[in-house]
Protein backbone atom coordinates (compact mmCIF):
# COMPACT_ATOMS: atom_id res chain seq x y z
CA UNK A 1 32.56 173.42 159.23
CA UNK A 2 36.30 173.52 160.16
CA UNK A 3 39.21 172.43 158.24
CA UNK A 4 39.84 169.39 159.67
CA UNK A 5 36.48 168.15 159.50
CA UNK A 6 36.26 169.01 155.80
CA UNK A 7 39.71 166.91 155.25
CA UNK A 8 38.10 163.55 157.21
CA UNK A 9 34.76 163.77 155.59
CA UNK A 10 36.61 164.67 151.77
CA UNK A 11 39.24 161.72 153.18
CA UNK A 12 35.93 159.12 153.89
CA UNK A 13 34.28 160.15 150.49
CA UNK A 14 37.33 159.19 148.46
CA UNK A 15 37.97 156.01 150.32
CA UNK A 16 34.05 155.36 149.99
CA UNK A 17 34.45 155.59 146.14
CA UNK A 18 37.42 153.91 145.88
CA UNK A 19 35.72 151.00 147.56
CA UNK A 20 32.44 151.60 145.58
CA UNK A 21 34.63 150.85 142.32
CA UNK A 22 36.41 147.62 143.87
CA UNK A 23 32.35 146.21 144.86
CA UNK A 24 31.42 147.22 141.41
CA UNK A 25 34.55 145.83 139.46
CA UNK A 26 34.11 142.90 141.54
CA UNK A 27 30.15 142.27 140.50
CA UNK A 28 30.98 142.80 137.26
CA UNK A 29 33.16 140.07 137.15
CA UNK A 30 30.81 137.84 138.72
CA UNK A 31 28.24 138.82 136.12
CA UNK A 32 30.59 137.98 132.82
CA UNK A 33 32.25 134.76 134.51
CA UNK A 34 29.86 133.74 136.47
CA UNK A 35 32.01 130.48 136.45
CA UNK A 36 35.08 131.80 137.95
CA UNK A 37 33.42 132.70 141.52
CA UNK A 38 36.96 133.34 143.15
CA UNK A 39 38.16 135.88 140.51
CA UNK A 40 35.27 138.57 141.82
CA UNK A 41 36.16 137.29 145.38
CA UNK A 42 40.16 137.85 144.48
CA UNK A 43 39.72 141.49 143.43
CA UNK A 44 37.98 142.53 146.07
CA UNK A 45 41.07 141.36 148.06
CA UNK A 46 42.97 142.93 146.19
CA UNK A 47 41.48 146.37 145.53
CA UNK A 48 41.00 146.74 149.10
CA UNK A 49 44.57 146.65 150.46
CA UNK A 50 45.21 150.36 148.90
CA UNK A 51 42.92 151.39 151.24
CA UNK A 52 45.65 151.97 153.84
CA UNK A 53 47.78 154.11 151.56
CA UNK A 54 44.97 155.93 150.83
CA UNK A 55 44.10 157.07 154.32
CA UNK A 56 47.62 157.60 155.05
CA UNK A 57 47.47 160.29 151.72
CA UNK A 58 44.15 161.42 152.80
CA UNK A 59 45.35 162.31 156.65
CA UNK A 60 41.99 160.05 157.82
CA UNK A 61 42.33 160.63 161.89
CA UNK A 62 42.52 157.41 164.19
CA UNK A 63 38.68 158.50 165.51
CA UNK A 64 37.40 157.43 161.68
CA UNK A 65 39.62 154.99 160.51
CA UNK A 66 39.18 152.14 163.60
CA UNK A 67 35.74 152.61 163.81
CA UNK A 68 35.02 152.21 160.01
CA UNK A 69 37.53 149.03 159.82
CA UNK A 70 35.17 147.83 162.51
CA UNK A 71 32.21 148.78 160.79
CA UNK A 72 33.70 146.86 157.61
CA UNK A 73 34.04 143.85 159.78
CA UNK A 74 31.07 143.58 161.18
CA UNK A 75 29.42 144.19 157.42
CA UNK A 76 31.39 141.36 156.54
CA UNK A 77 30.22 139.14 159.00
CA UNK A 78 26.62 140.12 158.23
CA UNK A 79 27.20 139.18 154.40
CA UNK A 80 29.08 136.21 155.23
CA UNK A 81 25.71 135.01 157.25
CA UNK A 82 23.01 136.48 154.58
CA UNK A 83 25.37 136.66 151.57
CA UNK A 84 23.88 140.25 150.54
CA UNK A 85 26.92 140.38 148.43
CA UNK A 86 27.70 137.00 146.74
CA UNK A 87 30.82 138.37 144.65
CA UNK A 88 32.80 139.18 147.82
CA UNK A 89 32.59 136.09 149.54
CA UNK A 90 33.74 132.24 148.26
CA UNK A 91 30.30 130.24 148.04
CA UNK A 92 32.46 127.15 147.45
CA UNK A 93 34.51 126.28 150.79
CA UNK A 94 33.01 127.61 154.36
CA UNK A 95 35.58 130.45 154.99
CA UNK A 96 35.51 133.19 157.64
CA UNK A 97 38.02 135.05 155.75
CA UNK A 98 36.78 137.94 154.77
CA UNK A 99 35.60 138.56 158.33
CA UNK A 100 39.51 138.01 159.78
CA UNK A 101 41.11 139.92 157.21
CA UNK A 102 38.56 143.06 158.32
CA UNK A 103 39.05 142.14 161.92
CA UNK A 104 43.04 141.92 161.23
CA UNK A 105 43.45 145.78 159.60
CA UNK A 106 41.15 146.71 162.96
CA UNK A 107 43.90 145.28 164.99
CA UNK A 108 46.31 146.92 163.36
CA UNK A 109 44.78 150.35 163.24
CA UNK A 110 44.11 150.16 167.33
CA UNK A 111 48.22 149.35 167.42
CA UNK A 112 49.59 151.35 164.89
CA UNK A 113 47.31 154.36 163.33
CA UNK A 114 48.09 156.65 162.77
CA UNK A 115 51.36 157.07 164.33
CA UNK A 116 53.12 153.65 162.36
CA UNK A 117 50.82 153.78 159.38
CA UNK A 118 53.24 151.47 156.96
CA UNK A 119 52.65 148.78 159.71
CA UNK A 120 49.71 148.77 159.17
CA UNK A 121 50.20 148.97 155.13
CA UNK A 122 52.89 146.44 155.35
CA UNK A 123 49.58 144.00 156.99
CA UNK A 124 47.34 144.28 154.63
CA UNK A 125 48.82 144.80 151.28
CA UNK A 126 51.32 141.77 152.00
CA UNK A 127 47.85 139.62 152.43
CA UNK A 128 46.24 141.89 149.75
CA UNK A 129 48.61 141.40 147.22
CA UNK A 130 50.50 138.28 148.23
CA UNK A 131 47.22 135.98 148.57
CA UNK A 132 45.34 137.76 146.09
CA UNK A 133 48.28 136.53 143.63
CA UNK A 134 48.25 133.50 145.09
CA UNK A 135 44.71 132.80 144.14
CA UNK A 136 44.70 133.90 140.85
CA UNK A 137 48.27 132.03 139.89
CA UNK A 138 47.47 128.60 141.87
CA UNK A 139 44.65 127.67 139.81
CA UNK A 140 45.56 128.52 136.51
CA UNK A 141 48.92 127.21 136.11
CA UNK A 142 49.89 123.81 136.32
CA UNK A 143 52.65 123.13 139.18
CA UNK A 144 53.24 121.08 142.19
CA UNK A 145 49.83 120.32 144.29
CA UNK A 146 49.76 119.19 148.06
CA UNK A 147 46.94 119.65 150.63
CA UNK A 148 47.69 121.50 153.96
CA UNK A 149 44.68 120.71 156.70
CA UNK A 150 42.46 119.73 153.92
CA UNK A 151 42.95 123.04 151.63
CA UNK A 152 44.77 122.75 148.21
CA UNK A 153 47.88 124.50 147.67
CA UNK A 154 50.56 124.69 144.74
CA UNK A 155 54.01 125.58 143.98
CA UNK A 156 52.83 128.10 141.68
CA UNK A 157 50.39 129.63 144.29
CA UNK A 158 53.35 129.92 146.75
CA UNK A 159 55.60 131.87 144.63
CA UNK A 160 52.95 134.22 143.99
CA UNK A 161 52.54 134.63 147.65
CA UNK A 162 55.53 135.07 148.26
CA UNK A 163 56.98 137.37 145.29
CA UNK A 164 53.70 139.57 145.35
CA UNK A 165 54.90 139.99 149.40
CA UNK A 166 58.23 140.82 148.80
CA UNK A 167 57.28 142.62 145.99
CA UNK A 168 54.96 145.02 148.56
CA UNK A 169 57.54 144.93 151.11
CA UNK A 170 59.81 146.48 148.95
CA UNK A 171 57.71 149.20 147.74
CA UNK A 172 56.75 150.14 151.68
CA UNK A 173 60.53 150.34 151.75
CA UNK A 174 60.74 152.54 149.25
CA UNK A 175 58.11 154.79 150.31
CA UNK A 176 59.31 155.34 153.65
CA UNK A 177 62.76 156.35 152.20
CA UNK A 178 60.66 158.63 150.21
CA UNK A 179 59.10 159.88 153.11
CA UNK A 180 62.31 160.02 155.17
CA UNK A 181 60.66 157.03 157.40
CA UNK A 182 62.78 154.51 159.21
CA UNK A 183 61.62 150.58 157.70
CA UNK A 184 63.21 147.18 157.96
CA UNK A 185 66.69 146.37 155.90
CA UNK A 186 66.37 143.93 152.94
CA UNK A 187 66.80 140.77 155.10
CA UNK A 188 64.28 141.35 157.31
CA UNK A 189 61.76 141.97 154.71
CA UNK A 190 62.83 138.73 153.33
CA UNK A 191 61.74 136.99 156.32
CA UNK A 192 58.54 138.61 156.25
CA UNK A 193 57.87 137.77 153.26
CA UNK A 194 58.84 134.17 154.04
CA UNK A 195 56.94 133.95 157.38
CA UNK A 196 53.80 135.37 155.70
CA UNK A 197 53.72 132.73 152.76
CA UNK A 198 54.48 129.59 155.02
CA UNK A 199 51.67 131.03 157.37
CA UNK A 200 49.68 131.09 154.33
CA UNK A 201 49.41 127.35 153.64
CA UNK A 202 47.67 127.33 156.78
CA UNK A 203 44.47 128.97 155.26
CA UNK A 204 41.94 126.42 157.18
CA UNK A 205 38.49 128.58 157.75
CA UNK A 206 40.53 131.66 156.33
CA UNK A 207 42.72 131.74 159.36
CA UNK A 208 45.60 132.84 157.32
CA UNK A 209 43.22 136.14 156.48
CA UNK A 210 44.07 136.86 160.25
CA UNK A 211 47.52 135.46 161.05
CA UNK A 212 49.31 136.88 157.90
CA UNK A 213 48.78 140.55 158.38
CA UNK A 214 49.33 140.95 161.86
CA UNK A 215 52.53 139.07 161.58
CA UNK A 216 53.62 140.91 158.68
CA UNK A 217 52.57 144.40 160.51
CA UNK A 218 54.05 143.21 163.81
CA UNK A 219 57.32 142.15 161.96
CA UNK A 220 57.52 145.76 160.10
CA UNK A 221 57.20 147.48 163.30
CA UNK A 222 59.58 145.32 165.41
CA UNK A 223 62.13 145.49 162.56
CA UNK A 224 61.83 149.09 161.87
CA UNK A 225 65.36 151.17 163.13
């Protein structure tokens, strides 16, 4: 077995565990709340985004990682028709989010892996983090309320969105420094944060699952000098 194909398949085990934890954390949580079905749903959002950084780490060739995010996608899709997994998907509003957010970090791999891989980090942690936050906060706090294309929304959702964005944008930032990697100045990881939460309250069918990342990792790329 030669070196490189010991690093991909040590690379796939480690990601396969790391997701085995975020499933398992997640049905957990379903089991002891079984009341609170978008907290399980949340942290496998969540938990998921690190995924990026840890194939960048790991050195996980573009000939695994797109076909595995497709792989992920279309396992997605199957549990969103057969719900084989309740705790990752949101039994209470018909979403296809899930399915977009896998299809998204697919996109983004094809364009970006692994030659721009903070693009691609910069796509899904900013939806990762930044929605995750967003629906955790929203519901628990009492703020502002207003309904975008029928789906509920809050002031205190929104700042989460957007402060758990900027929050990941900034770290990216810091990494790349780190790594002596050009990124985007503070400004224009203000507007990315910005663009990503207002494209959030558009979250109809989990549309915003699709149409935050790819802006956020299109944005990172096009503003990287």
């Amino acid at each position: 077995m030669t070196p490189v194909l010991i690093q991909q398949l040590t690379g796939i085990a480690v990601v396969l565990l790391w997701l085995a934890a975020v499933v398992g954390t997640a049905l957990a949580i379903r089991h002891r709340f079984p009341e609170q079905r978008e907290w399980s749903r949340k942290v496998v959002h969540i938990g998921t985004g690190p995924v990026v950084l840890l194939a960048w780490g790991l050195g996980i060739a573009r000939w695994v990682a797109l076909p595995a995010a497709i792989a992920v996608t279309l396992a997605a899709a199957l549990n969103h028709r057969f719900r084989l997994l309740p705790a990752v998907e949101d039994v209470d509003r018909h979403s296809y989010g899930t399915i977009a957010y896998g299809a998204s970090i697919a996109i983004l791999l094809a364009l970006f892996w692994p030659d721009q891989p903070l693009a691609v980090a910069a796509g899904a942690l900013v939806m990762a983090l930044g929605d995750g936050l967003a629906g955790l906060v929203g519901p628990q706090l009492r703020s502002p309320r207003w309904r975008v294309l029928g789906q509920g929304k809050s002031l205190a959702g929104t700042l989460a969105m957007a402060g758990g964005a900027l929050v990941v944008l900034i770290l990216l930032q810091l990494i790349a420094q780190n790594q002596g990697i050009a990124a985007p100045a503070w400004p224009y990881l203000i507007g990315i944060a910005l663009l990503a939460t207002a494209l959030e309250q558009g979250s109809s069918f989990g549309i915003d699952n699709l149409s935050v990342p790819l802006s956020a990792g299109l944005l990172w790329q096009h503003w990287t000098h």
